[in-house]
C-alpha atoms as a PDB file:
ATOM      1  CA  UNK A   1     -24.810   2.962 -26.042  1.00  0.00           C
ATOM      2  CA  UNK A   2     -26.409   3.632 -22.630  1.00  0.00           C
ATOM      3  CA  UNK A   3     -28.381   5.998 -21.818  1.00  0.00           C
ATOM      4  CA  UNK A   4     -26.484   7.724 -18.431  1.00  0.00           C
ATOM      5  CA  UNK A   5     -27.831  11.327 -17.199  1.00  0.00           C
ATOM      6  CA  UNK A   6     -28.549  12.914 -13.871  1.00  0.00           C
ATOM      7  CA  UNK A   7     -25.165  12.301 -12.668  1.00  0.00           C
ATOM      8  CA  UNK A   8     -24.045  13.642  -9.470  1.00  0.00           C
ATOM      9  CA  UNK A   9     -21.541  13.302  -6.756  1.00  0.00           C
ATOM     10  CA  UNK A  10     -23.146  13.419  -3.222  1.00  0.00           C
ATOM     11  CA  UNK A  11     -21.660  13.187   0.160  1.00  0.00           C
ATOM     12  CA  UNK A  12     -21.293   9.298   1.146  1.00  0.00           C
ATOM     13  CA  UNK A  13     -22.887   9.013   4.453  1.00  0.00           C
ATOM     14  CA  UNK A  14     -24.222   4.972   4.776  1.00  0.00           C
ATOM     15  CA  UNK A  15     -22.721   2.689   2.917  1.00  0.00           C
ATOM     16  CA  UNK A  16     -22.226  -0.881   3.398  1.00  0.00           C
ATOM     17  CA  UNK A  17     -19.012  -1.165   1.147  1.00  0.00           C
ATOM     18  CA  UNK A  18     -16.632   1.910   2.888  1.00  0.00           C
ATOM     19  CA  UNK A  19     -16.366   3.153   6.091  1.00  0.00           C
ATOM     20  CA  UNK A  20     -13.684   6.166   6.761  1.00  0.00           C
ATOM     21  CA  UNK A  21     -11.432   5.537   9.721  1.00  0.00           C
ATOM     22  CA  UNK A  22      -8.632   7.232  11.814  1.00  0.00           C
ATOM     23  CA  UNK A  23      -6.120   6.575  13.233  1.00  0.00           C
ATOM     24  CA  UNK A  24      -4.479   8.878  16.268  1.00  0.00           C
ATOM     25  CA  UNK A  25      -0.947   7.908  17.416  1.00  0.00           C
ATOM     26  CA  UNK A  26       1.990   9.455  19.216  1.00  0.00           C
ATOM     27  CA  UNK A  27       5.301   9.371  17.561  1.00  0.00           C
ATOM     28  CA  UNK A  28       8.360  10.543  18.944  1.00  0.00           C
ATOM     29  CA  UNK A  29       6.380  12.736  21.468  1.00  0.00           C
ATOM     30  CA  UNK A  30       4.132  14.371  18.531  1.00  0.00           C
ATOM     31  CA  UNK A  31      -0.087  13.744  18.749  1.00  0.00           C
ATOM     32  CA  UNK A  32      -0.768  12.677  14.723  1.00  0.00           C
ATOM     33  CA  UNK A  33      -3.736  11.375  13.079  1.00  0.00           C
ATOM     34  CA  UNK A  34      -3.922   9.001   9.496  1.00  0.00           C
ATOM     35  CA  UNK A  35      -7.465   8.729   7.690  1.00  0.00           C
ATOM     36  CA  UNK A  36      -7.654   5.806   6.034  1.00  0.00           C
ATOM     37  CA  UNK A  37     -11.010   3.712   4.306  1.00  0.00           C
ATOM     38  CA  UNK A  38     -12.118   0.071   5.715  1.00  0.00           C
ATOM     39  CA  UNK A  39     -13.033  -1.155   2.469  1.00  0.00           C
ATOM     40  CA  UNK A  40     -15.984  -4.636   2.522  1.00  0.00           C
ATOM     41  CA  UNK A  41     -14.708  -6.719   5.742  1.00  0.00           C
ATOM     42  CA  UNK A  42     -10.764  -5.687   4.895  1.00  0.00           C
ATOM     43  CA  UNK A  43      -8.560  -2.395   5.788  1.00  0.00           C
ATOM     44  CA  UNK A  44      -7.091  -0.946   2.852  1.00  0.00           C
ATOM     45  CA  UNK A  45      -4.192   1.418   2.195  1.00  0.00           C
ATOM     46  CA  UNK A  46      -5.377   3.610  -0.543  1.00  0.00           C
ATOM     47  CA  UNK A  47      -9.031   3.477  -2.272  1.00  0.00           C
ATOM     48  CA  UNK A  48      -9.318   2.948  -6.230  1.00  0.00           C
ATOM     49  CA  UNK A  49      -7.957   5.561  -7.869  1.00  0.00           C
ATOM     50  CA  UNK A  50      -5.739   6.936  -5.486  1.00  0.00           C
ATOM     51  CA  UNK A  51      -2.058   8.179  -6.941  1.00  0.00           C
ATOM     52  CA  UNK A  52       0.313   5.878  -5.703  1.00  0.00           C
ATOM     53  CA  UNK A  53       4.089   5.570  -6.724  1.00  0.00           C
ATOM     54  CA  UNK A  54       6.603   2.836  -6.635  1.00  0.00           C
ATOM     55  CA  UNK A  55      10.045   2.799  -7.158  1.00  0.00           C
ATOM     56  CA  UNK A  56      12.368   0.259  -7.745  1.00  0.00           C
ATOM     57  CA  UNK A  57      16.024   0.041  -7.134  1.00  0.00           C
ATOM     58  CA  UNK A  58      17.920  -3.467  -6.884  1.00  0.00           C
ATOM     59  CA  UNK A  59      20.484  -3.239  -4.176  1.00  0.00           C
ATOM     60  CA  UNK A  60      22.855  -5.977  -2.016  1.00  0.00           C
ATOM     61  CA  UNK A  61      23.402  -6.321   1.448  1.00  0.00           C
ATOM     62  CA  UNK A  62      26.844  -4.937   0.588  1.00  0.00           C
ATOM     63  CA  UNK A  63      24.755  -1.796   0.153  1.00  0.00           C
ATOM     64  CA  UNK A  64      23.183  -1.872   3.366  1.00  0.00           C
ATOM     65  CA  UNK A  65      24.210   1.510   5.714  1.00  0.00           C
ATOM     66  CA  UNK A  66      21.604   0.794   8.393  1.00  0.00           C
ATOM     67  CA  UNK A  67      18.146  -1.503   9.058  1.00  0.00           C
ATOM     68  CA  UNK A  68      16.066   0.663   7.497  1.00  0.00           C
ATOM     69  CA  UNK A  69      14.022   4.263   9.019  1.00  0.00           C
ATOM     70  CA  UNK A  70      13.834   7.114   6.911  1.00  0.00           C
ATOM     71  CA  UNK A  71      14.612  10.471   7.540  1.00  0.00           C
ATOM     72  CA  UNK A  72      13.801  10.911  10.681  1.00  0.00           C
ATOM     73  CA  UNK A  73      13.632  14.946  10.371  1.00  0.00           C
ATOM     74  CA  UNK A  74      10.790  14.286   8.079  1.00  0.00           C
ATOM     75  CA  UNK A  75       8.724  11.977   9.956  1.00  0.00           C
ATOM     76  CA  UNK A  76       9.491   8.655   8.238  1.00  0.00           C
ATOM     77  CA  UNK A  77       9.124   5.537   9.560  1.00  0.00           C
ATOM     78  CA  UNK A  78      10.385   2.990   7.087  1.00  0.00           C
ATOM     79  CA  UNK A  79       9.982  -0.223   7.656  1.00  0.00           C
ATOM     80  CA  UNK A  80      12.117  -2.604   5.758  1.00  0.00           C
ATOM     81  CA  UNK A  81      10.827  -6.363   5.031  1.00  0.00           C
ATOM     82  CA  UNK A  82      12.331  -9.013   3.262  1.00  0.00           C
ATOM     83  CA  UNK A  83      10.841 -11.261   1.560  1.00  0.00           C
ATOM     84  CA  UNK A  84      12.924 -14.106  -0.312  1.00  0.00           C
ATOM     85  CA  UNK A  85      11.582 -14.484  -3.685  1.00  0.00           C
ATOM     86  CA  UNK A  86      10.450 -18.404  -3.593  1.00  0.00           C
ATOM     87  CA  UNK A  87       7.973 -17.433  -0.781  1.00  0.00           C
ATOM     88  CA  UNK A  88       6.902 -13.947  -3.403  1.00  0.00           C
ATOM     89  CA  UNK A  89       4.393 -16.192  -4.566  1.00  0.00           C
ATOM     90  CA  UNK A  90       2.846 -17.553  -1.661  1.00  0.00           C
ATOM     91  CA  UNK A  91       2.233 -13.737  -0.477  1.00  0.00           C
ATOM     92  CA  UNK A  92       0.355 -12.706  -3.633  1.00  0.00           C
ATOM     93  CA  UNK A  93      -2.143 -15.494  -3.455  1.00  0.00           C
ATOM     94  CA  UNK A  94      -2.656 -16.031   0.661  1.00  0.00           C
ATOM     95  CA  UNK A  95      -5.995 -13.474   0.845  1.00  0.00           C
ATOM     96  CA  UNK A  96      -5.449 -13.378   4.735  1.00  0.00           C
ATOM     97  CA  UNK A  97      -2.712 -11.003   4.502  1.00  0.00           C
ATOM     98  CA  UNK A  98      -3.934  -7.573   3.852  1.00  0.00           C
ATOM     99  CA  UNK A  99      -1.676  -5.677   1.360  1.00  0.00           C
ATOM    100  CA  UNK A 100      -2.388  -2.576  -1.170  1.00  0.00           C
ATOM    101  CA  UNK A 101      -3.075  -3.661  -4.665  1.00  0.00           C
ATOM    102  CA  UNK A 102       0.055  -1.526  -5.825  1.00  0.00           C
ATOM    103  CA  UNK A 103       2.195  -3.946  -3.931  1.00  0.00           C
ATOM    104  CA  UNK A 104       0.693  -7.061  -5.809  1.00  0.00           C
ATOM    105  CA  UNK A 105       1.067  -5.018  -9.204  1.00  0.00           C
ATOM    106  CA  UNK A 106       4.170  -4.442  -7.918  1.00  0.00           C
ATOM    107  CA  UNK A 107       5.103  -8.177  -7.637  1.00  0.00           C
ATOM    108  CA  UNK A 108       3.909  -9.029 -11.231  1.00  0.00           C
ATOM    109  CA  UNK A 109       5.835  -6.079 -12.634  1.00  0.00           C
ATOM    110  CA  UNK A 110       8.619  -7.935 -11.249  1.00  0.00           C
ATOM    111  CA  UNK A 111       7.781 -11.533 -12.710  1.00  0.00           C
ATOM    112  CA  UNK A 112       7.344  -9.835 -16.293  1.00  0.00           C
ATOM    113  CA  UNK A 113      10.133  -7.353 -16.257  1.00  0.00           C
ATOM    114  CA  UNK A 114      13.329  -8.355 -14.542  1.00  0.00           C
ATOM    115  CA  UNK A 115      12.949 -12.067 -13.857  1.00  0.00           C
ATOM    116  CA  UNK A 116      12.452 -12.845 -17.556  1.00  0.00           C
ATOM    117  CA  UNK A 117      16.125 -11.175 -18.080  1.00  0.00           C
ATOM    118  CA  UNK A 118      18.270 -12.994 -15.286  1.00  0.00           C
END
């Protein structure tokens, strides 16, 4: 086994891996600010070890009441994007689009769990 002592956790002032950002935006008339961490040469939403959820529901366009939003009252912004499932693929693997990792885990949930079944 190794032999790790000493250990501490410092402030991270120079690195040449992460560099903090924000963000400041107006949205509906309201002055807001979102912190996120440029991770090597890409952005990234979320840093390793960050608690992220996912949920999954399987709807219809039947379903459909609007294009998408949020509740407004609560300051979402919800973006809806559609992505037909032969092009799925292509996404996960084309490095120039920047995506969270959850997303891609997200996608291979999918292959493993539900198309396997239909």
């Amino acid at each position: 086994m190794e032999d790790v002592h000493s250990v501490e956790i410092a402030p991270c002032t120079n690195s040449r891996f992460l560099r903090p950002k924000r963000v400041k935006y107006t949205q509906n008339g309201v002055e807001k600010t979102w912190d996120y961490m440029h991770v090597h040469d890409r952005g990234n939403v979320g840093v390793a070890g960050s608690l992220q959820t996912l949920f999954y529901a399987e709807v219809t366009d039947d379903m459909r009441v609007s294009t998408g939003g949020g509740v407004q009252e609560e300051g979402e912004m919800i973006e809806v994007v559609e992505l037909p499932l032969g092009d799925s693929r292509k996404f996960i693997m084309d490095s120039s689009i920047n995506r969270p990792g959850l997303l891609l885990f997200a996608f291979m949930w999918f292959y493993d769990t539900k198309m396997g079944k239909k």
